[in-house]
N, C-alpha and C. Protein backbone atom coordinates (compact mmCIF):
# COMPACT_ATOMS: atom_id res chain seq x y z
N UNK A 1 -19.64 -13.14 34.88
CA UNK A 1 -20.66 -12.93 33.87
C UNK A 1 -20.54 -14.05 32.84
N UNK A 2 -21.55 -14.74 32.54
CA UNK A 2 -21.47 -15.48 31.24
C UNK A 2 -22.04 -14.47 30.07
N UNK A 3 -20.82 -14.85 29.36
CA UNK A 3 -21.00 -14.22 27.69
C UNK A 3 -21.40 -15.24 26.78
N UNK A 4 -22.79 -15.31 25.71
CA UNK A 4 -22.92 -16.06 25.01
C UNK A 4 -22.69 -15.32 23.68
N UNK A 5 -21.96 -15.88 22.26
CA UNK A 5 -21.86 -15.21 21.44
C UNK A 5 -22.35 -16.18 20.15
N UNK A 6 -23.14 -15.80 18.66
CA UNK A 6 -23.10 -16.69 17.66
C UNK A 6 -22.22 -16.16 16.88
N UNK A 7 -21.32 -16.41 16.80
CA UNK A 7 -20.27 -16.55 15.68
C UNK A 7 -20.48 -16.13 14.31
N UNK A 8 -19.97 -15.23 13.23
CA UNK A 8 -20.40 -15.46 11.58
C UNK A 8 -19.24 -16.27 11.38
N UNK A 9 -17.61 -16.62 11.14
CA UNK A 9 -17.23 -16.97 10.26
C UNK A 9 -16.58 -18.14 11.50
N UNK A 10 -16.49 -18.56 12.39
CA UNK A 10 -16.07 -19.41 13.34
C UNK A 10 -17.47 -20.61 13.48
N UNK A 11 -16.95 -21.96 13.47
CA UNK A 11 -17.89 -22.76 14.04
C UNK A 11 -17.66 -23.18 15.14
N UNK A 12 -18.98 -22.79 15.94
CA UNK A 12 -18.59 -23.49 17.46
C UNK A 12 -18.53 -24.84 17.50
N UNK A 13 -18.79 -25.88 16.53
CA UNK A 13 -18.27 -27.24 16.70
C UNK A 13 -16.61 -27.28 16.55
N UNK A 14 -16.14 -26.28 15.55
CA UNK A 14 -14.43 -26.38 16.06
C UNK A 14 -13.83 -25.90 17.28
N UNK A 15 -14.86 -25.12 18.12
CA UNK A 15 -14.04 -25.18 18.97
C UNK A 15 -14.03 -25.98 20.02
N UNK A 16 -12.88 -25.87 21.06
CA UNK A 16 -12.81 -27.00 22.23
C UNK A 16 -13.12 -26.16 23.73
N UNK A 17 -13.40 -27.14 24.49
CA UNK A 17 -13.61 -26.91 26.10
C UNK A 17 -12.46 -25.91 26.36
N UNK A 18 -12.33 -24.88 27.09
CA UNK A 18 -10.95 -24.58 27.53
C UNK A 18 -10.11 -23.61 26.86
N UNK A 19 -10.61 -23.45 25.16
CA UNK A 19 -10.00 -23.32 24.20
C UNK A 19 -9.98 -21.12 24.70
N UNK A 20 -8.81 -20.81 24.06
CA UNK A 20 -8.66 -19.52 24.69
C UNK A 20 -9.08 -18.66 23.10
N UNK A 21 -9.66 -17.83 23.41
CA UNK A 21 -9.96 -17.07 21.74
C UNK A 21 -10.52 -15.53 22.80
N UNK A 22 -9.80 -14.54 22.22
CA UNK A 22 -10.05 -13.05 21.92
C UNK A 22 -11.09 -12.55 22.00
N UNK A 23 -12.19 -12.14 22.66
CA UNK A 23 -13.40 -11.49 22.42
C UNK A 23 -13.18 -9.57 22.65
N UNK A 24 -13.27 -9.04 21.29
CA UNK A 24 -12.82 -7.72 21.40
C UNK A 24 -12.03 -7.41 22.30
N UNK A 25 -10.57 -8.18 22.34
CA UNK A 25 -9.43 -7.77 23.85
C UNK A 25 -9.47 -8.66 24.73
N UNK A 26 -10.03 -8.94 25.08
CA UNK A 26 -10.31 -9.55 26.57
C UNK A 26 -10.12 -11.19 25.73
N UNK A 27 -9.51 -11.89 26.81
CA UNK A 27 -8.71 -13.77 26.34
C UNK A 27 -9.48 -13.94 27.48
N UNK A 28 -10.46 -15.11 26.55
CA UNK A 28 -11.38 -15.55 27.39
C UNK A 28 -11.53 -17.36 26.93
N UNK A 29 -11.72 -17.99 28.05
CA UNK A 29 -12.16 -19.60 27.82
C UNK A 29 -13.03 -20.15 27.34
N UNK A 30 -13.39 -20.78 26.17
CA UNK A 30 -14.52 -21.89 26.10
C UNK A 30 -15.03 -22.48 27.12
N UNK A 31 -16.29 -21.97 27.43
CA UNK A 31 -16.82 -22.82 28.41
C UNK A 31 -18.06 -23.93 27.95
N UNK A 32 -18.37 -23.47 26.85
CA UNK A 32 -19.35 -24.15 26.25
C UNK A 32 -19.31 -23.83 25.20
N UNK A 33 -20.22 -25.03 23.95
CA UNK A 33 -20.63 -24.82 22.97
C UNK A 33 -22.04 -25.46 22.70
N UNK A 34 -23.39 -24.91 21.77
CA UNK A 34 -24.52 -24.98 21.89
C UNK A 34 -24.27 -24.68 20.60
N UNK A 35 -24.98 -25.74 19.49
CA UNK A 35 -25.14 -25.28 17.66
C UNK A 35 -24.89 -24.88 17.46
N UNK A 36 -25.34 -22.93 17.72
CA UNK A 36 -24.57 -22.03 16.67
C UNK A 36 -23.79 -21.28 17.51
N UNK A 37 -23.82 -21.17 18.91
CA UNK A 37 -23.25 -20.49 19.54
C UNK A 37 -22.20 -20.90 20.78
N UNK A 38 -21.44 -20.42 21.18
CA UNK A 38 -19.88 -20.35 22.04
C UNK A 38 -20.69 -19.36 23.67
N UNK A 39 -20.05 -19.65 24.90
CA UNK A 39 -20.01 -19.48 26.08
C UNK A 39 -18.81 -19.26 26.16
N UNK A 40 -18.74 -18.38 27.42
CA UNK A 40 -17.57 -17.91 28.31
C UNK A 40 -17.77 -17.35 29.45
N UNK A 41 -17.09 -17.44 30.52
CA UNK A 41 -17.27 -17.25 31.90
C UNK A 41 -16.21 -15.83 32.03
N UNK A 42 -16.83 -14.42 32.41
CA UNK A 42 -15.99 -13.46 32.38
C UNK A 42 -15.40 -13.23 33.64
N UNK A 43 -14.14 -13.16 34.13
CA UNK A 43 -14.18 -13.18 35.57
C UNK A 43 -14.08 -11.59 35.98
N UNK A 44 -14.06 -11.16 37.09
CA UNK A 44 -13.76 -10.19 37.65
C UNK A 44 -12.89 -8.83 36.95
N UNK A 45 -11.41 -9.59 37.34
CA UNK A 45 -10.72 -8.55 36.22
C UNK A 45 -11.24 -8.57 35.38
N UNK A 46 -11.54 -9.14 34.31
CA UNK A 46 -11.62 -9.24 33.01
C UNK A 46 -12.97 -7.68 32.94
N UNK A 47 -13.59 -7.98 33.74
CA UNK A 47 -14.84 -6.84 34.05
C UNK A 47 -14.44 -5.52 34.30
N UNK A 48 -13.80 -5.64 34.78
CA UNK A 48 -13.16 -4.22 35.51
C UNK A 48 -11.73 -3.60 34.65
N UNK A 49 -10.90 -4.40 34.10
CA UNK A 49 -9.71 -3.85 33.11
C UNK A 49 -10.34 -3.72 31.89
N UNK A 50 -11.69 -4.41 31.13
CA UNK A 50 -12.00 -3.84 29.94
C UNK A 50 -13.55 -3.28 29.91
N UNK A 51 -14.04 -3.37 28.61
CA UNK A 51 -15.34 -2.90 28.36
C UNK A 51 -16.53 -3.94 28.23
N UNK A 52 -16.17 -5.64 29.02
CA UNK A 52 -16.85 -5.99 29.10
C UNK A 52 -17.99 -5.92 29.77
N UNK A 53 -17.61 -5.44 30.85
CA UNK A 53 -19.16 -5.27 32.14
C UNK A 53 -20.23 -4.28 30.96
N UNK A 54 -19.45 -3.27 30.17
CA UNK A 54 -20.80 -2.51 29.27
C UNK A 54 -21.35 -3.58 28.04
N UNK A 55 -21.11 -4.28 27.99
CA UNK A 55 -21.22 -5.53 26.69
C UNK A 55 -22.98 -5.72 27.26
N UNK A 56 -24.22 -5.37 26.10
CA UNK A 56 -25.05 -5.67 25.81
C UNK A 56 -25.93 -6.91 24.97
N UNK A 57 -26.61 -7.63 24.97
CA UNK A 57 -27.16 -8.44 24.10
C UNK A 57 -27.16 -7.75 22.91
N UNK A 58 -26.85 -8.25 21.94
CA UNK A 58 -27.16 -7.64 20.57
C UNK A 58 -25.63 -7.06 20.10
N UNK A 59 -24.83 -6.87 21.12
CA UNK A 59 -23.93 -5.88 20.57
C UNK A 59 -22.71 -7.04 19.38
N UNK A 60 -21.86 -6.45 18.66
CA UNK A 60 -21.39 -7.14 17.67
C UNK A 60 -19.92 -7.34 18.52
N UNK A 61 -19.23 -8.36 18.55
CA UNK A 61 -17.72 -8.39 18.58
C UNK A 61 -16.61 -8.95 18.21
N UNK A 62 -15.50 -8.80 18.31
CA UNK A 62 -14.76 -9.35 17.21
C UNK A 62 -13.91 -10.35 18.01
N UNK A 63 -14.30 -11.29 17.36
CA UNK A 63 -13.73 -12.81 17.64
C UNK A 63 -12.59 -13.56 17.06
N UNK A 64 -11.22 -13.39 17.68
CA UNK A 64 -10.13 -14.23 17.40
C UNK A 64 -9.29 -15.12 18.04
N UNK A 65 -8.96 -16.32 16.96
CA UNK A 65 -8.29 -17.33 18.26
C UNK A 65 -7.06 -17.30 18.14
N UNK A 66 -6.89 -18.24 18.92
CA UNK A 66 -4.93 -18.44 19.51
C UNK A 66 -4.54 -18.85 18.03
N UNK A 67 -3.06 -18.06 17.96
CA UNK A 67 -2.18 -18.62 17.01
C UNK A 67 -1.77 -20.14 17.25
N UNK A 68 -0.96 -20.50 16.63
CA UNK A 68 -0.42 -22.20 17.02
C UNK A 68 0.69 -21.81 16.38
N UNK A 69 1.95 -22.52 17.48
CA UNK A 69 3.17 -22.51 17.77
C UNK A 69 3.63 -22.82 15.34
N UNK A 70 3.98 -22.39 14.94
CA UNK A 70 4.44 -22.16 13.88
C UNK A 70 3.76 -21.53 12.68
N UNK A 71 2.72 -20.87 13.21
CA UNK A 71 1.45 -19.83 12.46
C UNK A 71 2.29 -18.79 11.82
N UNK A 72 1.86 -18.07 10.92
CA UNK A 72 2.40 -16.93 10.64
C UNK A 72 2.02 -15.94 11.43
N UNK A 73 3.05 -14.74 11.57
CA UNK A 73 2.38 -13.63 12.36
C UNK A 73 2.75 -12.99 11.68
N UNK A 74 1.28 -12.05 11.37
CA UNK A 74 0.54 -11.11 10.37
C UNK A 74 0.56 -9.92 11.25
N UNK A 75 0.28 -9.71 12.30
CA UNK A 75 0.64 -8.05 13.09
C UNK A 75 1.76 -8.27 14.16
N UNK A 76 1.25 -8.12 15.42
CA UNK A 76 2.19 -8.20 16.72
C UNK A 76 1.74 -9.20 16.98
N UNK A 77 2.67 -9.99 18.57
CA UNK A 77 1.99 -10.45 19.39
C UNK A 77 0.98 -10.03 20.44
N UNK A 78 -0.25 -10.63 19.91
CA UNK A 78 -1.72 -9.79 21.03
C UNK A 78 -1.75 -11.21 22.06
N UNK A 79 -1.72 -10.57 23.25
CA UNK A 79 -1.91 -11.79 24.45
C UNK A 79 -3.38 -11.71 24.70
N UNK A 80 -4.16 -11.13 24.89
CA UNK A 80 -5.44 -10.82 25.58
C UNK A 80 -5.64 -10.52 26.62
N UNK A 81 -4.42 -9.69 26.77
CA UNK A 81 -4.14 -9.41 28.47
C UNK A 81 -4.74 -7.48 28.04
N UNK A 82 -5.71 -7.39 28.30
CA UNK A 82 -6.30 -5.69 28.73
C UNK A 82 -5.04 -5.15 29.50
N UNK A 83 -4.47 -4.06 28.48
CA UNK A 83 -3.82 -2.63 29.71
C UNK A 83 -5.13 -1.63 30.20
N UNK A 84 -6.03 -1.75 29.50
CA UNK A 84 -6.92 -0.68 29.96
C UNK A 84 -7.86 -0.42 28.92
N UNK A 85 -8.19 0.97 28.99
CA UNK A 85 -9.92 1.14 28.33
C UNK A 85 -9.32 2.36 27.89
N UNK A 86 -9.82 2.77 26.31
CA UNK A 86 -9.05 3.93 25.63
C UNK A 86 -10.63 4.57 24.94
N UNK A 87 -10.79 5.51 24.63
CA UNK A 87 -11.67 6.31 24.28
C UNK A 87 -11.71 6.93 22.68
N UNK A 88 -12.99 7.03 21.96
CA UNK A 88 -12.69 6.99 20.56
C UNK A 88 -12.74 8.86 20.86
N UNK A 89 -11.92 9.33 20.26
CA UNK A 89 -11.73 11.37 20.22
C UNK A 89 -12.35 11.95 19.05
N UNK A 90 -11.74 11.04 17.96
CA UNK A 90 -12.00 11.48 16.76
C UNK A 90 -12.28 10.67 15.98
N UNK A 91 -13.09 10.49 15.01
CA UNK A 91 -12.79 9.72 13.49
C UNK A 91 -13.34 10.37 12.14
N UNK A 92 -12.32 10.21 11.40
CA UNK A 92 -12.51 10.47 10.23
C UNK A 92 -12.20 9.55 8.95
N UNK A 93 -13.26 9.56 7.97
CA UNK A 93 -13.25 8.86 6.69
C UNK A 93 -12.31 9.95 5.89
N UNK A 94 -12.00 9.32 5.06
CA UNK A 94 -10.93 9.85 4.01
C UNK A 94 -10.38 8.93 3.29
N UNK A 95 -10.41 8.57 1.61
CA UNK A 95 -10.19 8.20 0.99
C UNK A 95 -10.13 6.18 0.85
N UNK A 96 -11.28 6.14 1.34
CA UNK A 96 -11.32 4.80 1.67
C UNK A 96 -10.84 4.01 2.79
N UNK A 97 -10.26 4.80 3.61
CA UNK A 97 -10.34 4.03 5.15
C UNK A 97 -10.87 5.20 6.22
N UNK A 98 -10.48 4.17 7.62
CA UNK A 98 -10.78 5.66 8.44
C UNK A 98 -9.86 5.62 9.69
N UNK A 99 -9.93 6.82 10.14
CA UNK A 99 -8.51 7.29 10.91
C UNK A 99 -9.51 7.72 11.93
N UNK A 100 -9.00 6.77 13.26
CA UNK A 100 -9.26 6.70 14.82
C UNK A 100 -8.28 7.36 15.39
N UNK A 101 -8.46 8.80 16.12
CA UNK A 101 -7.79 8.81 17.37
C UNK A 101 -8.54 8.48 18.49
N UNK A 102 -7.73 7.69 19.13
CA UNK A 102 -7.76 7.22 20.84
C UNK A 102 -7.49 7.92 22.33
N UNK A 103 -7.72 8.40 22.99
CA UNK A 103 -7.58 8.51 23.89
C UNK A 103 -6.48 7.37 24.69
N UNK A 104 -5.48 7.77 25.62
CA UNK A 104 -4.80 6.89 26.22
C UNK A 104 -4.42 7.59 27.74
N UNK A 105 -4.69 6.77 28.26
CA UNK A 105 -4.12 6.70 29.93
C UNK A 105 -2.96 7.05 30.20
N UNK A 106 -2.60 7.77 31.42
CA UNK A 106 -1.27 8.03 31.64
C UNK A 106 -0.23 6.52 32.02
N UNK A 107 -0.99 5.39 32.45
CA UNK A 107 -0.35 4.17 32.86
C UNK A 107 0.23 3.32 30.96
N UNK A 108 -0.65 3.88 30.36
CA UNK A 108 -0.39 3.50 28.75
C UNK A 108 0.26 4.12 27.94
N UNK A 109 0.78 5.52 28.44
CA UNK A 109 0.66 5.93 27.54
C UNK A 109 2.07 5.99 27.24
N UNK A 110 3.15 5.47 28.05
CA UNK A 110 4.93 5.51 27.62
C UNK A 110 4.99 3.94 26.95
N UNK A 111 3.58 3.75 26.48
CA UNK A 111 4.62 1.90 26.13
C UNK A 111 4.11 2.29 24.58
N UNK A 112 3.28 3.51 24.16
CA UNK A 112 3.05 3.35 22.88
C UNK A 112 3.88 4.29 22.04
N UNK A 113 4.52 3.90 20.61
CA UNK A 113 5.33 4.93 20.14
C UNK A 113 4.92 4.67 18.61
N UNK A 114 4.82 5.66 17.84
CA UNK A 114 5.02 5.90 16.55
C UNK A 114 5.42 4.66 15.61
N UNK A 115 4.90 3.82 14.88
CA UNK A 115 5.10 3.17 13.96
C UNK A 115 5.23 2.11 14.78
N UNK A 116 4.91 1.84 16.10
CA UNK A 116 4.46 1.00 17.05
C UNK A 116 3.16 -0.26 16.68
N UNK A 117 2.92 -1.15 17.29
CA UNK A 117 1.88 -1.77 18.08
C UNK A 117 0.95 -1.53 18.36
N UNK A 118 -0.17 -1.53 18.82
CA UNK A 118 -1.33 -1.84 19.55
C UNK A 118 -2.39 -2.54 19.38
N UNK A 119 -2.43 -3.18 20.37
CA UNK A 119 -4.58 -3.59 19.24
C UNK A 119 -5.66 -3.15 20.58
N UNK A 120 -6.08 -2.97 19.31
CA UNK A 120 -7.80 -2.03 19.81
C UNK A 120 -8.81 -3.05 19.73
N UNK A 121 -9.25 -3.22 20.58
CA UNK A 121 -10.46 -4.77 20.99
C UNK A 121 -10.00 -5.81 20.71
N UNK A 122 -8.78 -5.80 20.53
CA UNK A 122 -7.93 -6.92 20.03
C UNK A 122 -7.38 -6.75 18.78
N UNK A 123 -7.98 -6.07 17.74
CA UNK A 123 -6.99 -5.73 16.76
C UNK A 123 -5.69 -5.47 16.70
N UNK A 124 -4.80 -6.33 16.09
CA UNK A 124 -3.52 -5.62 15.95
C UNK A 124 -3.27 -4.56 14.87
N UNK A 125 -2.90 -3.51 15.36
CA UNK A 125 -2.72 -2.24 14.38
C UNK A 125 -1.43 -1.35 14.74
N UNK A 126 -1.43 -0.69 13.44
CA UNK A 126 0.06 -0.06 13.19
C UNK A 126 -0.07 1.46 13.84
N UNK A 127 0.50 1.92 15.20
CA UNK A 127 0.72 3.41 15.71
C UNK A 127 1.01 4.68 14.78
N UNK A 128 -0.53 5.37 13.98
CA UNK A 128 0.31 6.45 12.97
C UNK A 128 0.87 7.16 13.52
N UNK A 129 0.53 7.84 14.63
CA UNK A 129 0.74 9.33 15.25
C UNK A 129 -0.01 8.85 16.74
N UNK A 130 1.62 10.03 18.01
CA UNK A 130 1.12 9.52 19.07
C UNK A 130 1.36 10.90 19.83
N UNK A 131 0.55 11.04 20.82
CA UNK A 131 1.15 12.18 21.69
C UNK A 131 1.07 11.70 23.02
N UNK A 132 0.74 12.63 23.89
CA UNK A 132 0.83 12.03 25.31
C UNK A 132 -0.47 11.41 25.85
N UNK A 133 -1.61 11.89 25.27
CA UNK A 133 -2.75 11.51 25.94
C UNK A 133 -3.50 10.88 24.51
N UNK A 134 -3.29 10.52 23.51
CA UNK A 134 -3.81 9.65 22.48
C UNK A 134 -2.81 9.54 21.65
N UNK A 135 -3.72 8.25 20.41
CA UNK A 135 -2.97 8.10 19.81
C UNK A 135 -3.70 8.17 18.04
N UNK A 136 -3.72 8.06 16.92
CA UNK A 136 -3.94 7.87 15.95
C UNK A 136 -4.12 6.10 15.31
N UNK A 137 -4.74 5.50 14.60
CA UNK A 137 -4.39 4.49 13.84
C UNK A 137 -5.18 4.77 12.07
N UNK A 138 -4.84 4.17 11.60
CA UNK A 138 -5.88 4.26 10.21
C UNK A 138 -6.15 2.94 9.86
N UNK A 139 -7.52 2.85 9.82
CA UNK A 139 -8.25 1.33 9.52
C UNK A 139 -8.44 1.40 7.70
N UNK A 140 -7.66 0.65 7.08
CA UNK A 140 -7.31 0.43 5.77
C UNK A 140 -8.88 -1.03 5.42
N UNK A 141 -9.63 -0.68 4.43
CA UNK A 141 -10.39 -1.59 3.51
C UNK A 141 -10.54 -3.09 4.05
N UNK A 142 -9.25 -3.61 4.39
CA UNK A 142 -9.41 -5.21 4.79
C UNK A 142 -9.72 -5.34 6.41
N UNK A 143 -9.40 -4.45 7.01
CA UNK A 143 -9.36 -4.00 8.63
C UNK A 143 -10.95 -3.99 8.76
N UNK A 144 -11.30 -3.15 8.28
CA UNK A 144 -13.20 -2.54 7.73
C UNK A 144 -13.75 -3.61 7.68
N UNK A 145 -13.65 -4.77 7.02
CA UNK A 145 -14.18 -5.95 6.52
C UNK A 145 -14.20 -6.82 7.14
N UNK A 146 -13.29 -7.36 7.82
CA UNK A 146 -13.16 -8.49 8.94
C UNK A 146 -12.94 -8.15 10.02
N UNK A 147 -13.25 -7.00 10.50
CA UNK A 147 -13.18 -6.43 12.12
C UNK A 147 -14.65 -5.74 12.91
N UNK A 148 -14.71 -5.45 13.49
CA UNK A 148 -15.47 -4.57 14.19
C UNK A 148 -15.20 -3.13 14.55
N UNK A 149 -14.39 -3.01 13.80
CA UNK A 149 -13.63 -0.98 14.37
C UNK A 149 -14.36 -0.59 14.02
N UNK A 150 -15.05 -0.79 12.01
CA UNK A 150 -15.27 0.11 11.51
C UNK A 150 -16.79 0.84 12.01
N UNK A 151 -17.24 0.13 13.18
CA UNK A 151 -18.34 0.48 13.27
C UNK A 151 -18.37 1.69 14.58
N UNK A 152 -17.29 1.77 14.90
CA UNK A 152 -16.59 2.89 16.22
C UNK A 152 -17.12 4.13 15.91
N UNK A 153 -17.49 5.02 16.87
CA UNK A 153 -17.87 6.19 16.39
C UNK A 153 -17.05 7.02 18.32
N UNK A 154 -17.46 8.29 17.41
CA UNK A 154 -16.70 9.25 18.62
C UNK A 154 -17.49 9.03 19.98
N UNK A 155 -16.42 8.96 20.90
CA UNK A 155 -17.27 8.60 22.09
C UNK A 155 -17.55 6.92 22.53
N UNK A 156 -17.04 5.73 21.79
CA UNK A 156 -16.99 4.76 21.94
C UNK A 156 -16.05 4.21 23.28
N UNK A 157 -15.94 3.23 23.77
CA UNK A 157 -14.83 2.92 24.38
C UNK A 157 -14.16 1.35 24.14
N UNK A 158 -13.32 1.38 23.94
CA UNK A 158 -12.01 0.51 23.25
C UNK A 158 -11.25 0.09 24.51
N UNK A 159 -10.93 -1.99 24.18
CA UNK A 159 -9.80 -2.09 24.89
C UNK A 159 -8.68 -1.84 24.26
N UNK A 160 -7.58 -1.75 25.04
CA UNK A 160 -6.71 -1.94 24.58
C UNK A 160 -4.86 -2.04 25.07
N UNK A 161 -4.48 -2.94 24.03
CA UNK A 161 -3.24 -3.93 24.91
C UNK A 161 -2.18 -3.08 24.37
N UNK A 162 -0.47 -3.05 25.39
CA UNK A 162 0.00 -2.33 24.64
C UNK A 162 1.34 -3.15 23.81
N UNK A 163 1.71 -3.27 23.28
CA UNK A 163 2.81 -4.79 22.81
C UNK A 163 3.54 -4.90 24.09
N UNK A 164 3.72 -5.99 23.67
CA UNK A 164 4.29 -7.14 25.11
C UNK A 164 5.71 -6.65 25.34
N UNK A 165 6.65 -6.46 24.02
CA UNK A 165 7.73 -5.98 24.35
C UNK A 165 7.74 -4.45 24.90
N UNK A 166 7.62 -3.60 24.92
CA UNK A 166 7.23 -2.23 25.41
C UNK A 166 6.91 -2.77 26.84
N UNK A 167 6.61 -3.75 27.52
CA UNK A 167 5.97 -3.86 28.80
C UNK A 167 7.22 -4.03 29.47
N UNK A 168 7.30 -5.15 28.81
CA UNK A 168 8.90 -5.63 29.63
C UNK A 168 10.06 -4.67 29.80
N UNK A 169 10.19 -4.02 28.24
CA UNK A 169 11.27 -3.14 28.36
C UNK A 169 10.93 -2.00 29.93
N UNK A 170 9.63 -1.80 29.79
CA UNK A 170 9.19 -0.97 30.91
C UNK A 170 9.62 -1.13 32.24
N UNK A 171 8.99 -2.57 32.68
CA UNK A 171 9.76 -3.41 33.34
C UNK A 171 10.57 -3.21 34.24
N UNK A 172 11.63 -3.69 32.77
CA UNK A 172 12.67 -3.82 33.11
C UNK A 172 14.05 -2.05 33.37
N UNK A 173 13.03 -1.08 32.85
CA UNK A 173 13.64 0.12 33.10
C UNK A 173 13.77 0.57 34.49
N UNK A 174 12.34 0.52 34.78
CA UNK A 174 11.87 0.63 36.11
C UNK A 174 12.75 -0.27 37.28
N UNK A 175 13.16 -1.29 36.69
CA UNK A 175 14.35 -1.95 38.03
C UNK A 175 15.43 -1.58 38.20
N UNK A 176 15.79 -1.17 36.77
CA UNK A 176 17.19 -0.28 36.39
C UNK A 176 17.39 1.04 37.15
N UNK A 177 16.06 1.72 37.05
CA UNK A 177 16.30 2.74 37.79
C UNK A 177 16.07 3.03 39.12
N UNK A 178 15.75 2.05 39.80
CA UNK A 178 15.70 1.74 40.94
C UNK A 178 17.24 1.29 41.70
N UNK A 179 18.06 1.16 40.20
CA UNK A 179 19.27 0.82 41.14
C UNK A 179 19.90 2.08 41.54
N UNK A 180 19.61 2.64 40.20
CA UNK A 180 20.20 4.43 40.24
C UNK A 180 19.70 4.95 39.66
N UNK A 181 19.18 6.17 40.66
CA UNK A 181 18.36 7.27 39.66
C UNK A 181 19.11 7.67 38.65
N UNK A 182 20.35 7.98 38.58
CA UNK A 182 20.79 8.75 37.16
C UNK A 182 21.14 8.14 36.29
N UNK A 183 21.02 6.72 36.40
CA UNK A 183 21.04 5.90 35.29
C UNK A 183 20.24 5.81 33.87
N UNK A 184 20.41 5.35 32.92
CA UNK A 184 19.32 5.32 31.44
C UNK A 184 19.47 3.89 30.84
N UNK A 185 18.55 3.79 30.41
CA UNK A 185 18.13 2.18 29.09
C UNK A 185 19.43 2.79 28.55
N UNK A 186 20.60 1.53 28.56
CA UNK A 186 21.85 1.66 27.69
C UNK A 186 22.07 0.18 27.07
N UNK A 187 22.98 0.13 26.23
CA UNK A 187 23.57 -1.24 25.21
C UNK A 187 24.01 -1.83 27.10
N UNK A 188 24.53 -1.53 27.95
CA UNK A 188 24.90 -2.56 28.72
C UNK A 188 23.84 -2.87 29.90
N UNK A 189 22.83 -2.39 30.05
CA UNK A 189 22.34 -2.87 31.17
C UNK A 189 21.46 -4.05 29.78
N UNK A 190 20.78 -3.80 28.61
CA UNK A 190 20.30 -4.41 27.60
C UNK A 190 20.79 -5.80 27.65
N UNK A 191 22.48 -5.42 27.50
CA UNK A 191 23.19 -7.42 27.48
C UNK A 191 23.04 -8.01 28.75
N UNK A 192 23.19 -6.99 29.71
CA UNK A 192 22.90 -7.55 31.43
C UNK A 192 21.53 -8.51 31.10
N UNK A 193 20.71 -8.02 30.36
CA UNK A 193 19.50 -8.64 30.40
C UNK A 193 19.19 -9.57 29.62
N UNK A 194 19.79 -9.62 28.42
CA UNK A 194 19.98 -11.19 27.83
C UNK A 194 19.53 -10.05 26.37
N UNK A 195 19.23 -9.18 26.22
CA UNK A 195 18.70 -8.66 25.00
C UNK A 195 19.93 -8.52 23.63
N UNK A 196 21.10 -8.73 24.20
CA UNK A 196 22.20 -8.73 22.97
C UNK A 196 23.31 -9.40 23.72
């Protein structure tokens, strides 16, 4: 699928051929640039692990690019790698922000924990409250302003990544316990692994 997007606060003359930038979740390539607007070539996965194949003309999304090797990092690390497609349950306004619960997959749902990670279309955001099949976040005033959440309503559908470390640790449990079932994540299989 080609995605064409016009930009508000990005100029497509800064960007480059190739150049990798965030479109609500999904890490996608510069394939072009035209005056006011940016191209991208969506491939396959990319269609099928997020909510691009539903992506309409007109629809709004939130556009972020690659950090550079000595940037500050302001949330997690977001790769643009889609775990999957999460579902809006609930939202509520209250006192100047608003509080999303998510829906989450059973393949997602052991990498997310409490005071955790995640980003939602790419947002990086802080895990309030989690259970087995969703999760909570609260979109605070500046989130509202330079994102696209705030426009989520119940019944929406959301990508979303789960932090990179949670994957690995996953991973890497999963090999562990493959050596022995009655084994557990301990301080020594951890140094086995270079983690201390």
């Amino acid at each position: 699928m080609r995605l064409t997007v016009a930009p508000d606060s990005i100029s497509p003359s800064d960007l480059e051929h190739g150049e990798s930038i965030a479109v609500s979740g999904p890490c996608l390539s510069v394939t072009s640039t035209s005056g006011e607007t940016v191209s991208f070539d969506v491939g396959v996965e990319s269609l099928q692990c997020s909510t691009a194949g539903q992506w309409r003309a007109g629809r709004r999304v939130h556009l972020e690019r690659a950090l550079r090797l000595g940037d500050r990092l302001g949330g997690h690390l977001v790769l643009g790698h889609v775990d999957g497609v999460g579902r809006v349950v609930h939202r509520v306004e209250e006192k100047g922000l608003i509080r999303l619960t998510v829906s989450l997959s059973k393949k997602i749902a052991p990498l997310v924990c409490e005071k955790g990670s995640i980003a939602v279309d790419g947002v990086s955001l802080t895990v309030n409250e989690v259970g087995r099949e969703d999760f909570s976040v609260a979109l605070i005033p500046e989130t509202l302003e330079r994102t696209t959440l705030g426009r989520l309503v119940r019944g929406d559908y959301v990508n979303l990544e789960a932090d990179i470390l949670a994957r690995h640790l996953a991973r890497m449990l999963a090999f562990h316990r493959g050596e022995d079932e009655e084994s557990s994540l301990d301080l020594e299989f951890l140094a086995r692994c270079g983690y201390l």
